[in-house]
C-alpha atoms as a PDB file:
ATOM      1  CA  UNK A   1     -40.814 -34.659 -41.312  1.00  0.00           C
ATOM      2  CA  UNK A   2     -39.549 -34.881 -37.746  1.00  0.00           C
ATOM      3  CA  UNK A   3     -37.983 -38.443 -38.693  1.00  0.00           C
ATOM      4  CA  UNK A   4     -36.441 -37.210 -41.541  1.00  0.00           C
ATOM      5  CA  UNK A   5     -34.830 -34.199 -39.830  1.00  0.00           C
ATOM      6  CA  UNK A   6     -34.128 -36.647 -36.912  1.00  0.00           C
ATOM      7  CA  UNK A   7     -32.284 -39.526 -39.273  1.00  0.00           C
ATOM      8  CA  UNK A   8     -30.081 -36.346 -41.343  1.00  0.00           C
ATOM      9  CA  UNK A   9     -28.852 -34.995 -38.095  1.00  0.00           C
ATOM     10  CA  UNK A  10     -27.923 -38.976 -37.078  1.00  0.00           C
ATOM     11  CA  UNK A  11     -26.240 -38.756 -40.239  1.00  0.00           C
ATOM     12  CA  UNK A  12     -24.109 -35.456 -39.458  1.00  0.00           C
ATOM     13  CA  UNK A  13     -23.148 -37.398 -36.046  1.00  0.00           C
ATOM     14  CA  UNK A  14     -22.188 -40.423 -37.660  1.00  0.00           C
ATOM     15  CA  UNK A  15     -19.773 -38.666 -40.600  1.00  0.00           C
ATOM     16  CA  UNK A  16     -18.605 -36.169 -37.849  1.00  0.00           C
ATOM     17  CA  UNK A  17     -17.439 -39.239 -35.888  1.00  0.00           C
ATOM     18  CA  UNK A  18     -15.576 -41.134 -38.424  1.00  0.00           C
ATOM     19  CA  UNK A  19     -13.307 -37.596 -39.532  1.00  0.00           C
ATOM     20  CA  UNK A  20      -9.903 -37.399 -38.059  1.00  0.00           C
ATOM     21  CA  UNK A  21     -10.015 -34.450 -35.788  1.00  0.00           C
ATOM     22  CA  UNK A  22      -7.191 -32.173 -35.243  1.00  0.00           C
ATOM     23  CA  UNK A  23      -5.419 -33.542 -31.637  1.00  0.00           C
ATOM     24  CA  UNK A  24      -6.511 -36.863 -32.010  1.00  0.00           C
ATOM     25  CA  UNK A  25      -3.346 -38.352 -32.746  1.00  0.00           C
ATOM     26  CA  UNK A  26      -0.590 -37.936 -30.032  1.00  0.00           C
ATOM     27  CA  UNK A  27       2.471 -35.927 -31.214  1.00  0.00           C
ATOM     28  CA  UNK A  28       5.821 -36.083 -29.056  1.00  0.00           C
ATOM     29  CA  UNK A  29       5.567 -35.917 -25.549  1.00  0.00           C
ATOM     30  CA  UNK A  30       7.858 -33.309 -23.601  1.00  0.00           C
ATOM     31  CA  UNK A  31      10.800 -34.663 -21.853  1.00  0.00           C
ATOM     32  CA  UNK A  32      11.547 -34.281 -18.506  1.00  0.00           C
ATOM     33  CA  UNK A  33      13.117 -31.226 -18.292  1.00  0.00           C
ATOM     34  CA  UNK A  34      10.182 -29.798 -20.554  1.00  0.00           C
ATOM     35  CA  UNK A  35       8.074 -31.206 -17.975  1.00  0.00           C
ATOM     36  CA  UNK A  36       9.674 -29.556 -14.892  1.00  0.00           C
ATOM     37  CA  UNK A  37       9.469 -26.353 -17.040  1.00  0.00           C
ATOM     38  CA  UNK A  38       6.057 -26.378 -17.352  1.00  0.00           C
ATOM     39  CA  UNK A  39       4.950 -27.980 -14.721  1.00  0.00           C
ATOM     40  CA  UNK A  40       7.306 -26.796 -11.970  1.00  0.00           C
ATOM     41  CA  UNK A  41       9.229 -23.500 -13.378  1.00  0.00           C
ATOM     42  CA  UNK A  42       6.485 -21.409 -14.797  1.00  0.00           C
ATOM     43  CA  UNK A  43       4.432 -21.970 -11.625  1.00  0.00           C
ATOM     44  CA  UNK A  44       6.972 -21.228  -9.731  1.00  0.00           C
ATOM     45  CA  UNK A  45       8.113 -18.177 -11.278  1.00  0.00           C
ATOM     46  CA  UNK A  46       4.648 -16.432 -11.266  1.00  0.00           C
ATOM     47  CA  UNK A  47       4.700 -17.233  -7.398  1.00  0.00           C
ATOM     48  CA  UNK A  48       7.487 -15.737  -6.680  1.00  0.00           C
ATOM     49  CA  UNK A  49       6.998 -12.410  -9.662  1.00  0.00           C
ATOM     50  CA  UNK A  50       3.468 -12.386  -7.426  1.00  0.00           C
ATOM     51  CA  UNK A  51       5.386 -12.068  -3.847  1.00  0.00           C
ATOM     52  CA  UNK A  52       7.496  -9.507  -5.014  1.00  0.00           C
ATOM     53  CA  UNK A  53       4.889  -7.251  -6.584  1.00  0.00           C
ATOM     54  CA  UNK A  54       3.019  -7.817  -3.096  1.00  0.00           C
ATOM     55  CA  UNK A  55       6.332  -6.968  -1.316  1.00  0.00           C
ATOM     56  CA  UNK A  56       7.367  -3.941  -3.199  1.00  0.00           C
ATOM     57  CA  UNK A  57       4.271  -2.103  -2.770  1.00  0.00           C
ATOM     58  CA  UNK A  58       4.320  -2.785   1.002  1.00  0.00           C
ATOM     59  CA  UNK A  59       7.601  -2.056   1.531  1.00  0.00           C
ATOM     60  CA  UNK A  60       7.078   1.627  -0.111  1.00  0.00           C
ATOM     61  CA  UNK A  61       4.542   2.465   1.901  1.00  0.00           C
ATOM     62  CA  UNK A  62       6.658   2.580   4.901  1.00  0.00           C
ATOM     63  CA  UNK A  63       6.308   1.244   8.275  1.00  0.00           C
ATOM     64  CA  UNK A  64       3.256   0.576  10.408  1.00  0.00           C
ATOM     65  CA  UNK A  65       2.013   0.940  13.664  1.00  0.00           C
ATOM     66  CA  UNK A  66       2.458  -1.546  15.935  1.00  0.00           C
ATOM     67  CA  UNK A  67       0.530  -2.181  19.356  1.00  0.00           C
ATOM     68  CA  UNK A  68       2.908  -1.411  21.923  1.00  0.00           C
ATOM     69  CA  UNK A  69       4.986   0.703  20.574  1.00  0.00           C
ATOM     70  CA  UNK A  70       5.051   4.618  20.583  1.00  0.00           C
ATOM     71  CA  UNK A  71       3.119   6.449  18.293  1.00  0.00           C
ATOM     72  CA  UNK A  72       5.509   8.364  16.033  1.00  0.00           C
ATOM     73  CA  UNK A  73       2.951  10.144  13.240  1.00  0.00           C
ATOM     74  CA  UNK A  74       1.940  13.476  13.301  1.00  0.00           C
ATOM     75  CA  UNK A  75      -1.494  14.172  14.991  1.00  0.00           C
ATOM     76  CA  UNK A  76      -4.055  14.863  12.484  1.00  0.00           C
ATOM     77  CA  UNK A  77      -7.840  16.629  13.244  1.00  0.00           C
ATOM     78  CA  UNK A  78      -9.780  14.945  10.997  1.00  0.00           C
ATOM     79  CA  UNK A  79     -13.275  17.741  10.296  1.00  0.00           C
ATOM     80  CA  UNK A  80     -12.435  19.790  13.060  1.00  0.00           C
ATOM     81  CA  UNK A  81     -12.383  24.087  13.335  1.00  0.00           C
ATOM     82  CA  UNK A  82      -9.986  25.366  10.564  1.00  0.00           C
ATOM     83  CA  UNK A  83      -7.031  26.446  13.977  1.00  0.00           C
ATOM     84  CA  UNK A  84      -7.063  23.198  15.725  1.00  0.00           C
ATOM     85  CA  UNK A  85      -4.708  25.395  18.538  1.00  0.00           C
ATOM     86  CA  UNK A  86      -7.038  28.125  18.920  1.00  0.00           C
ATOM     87  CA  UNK A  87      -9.697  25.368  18.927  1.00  0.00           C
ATOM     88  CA  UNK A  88      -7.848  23.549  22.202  1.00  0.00           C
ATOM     89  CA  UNK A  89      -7.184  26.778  23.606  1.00  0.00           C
ATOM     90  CA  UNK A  90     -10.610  28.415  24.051  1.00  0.00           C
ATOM     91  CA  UNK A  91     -12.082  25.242  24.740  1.00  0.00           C
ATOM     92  CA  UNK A  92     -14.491  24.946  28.153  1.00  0.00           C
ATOM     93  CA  UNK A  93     -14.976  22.195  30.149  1.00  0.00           C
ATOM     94  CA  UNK A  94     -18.243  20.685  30.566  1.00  0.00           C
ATOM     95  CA  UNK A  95     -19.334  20.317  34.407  1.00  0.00           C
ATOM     96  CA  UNK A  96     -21.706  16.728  33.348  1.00  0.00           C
ATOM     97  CA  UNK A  97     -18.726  14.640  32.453  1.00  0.00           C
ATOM     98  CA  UNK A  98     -20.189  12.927  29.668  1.00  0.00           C
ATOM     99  CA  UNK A  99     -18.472  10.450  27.041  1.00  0.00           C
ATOM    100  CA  UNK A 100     -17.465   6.730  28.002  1.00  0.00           C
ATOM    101  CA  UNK A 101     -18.427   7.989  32.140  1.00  0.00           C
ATOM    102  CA  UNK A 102     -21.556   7.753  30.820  1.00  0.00           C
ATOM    103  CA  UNK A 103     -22.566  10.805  32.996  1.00  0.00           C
ATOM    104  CA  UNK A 104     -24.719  13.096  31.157  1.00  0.00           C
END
């Protein structure tokens, strides 16, 4: 049984095999402006549609900070008391230091 099944399946190979398959004979090539097209002008063009997606959404964002120069934002308390001013203004010293001194 195992034969048989094994000698019908050679069989499928073998008629497979001797079919004409779509592709395997070579139509026209492209010339050489086709070529550059393809090969050259398609890449090319989703380079530089990929560089100015990545340019337009940096450049609407607006500038960004950079070391050295002033800081030109608005200050911003991120989870702190609901009046950052009142906050600041009836705030008391600790006499320990603390912090980076490292003095608690």
């Amino acid at each position: 049984m195992i034969a048989l099944t094994a000698l019908t399946r050679l069989g499928d190979v073998v008629v497979a095999a001797s079919k004409i398959d779509d592709g395997s004979e070579a139509g026209d090539g492209f010339s050489v402006v086709e070529t550059l097209f393809w090969f050259v002008g398609v890449p090319g063009a989703l380079f530089v549609g990929i560089v100015v997606l990545v340019s337009v959404a940096t450049t609407a964002r607006g500038p960004r900070y950079r070391p050295g120069l002033g800081w030109w934002a608005a200050p911003i308390w991120f989870n702190g008391p609901e009046s950052a001013d009142t906050a600041v203004r009836t705030a008391v010293p600790t006499s320990g230091g603390g912090g980076a001194s490292a003095r608690w």
